[in-house]
Protein backbone atom coordinates (compact mmCIF):
# COMPACT_ATOMS: atom_id res chain seq x y z
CA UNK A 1 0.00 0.00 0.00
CA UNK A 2 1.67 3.37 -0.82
CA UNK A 3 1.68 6.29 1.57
CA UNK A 4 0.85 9.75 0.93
CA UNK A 5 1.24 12.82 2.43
CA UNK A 6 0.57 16.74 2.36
CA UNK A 7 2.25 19.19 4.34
CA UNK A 8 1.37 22.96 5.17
CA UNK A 9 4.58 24.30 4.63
CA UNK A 10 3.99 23.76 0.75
CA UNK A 11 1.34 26.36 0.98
CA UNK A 12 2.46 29.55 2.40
CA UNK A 13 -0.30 31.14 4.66
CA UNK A 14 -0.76 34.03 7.19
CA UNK A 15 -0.43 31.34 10.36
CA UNK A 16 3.13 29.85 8.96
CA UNK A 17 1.55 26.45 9.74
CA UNK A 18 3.86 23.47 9.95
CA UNK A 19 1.34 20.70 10.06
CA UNK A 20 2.10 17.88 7.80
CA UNK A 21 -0.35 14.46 7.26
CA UNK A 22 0.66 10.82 6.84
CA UNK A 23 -0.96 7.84 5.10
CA UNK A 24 -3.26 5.98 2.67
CA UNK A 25 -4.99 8.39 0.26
CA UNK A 26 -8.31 8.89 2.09
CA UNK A 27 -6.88 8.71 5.22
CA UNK A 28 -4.69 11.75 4.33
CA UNK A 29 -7.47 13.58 2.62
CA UNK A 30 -9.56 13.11 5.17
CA UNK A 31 -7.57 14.52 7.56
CA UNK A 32 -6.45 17.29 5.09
CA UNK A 33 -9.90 18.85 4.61
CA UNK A 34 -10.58 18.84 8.34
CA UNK A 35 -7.62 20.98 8.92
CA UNK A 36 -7.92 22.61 6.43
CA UNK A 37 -11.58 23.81 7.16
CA UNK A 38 -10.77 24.11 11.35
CA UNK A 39 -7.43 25.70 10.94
CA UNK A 40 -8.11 28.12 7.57
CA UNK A 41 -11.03 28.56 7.04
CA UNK A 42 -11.78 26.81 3.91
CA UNK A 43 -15.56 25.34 3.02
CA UNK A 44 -15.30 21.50 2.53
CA UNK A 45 -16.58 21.16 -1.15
CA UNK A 46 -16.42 18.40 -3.72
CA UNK A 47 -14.07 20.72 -5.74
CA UNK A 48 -12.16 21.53 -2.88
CA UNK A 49 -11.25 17.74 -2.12
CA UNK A 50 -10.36 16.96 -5.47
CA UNK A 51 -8.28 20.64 -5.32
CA UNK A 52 -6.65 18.83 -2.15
CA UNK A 53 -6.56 15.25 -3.84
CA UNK A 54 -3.88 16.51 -6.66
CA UNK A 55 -1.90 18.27 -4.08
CA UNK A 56 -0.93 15.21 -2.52
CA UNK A 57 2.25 13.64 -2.64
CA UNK A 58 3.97 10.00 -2.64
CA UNK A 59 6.10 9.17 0.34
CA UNK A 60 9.46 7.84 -0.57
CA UNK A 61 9.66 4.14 0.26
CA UNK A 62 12.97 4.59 1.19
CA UNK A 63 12.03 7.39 3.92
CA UNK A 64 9.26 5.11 5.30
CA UNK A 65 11.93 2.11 5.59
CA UNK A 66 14.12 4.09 7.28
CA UNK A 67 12.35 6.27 9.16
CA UNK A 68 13.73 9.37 7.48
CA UNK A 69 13.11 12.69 8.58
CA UNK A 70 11.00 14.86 6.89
């Protein structure tokens, strides 16, 4: 199963949040919109998950086998 992940940082934003999310697709996503709605504000739309969807990226296998930092 491959991992995914988003992080804040990517995104430049008024708060200079740091937050970063770990794990299978939806789980990520998830996760993602609810921040993303508690934390800035945004409106949790279809558009606005599939906006989020794209956004995400793969974690390197090697990272998650070693336990790389991030």
């Amino acid at each position: 199963m491959s991992r995914k992940y988003i992080d804040c940082r990517d995104f430049p934003s008024e708060k200079n949040c740091t937050v970063a999310i770990f794990g299978t697709e939806e789980e990520v996503l998830d996760l993602a919109v609810m921040h993303a709605v508690t934390s800035h504000g945004h409106t949790d739309t279809h558009d606005f998950r599939n906006q989020l969807r794209s956004m995400l990226k793969d974690v390197s296998e090697s990272k998650v086998a070693s336990g790389g930092s991030w």
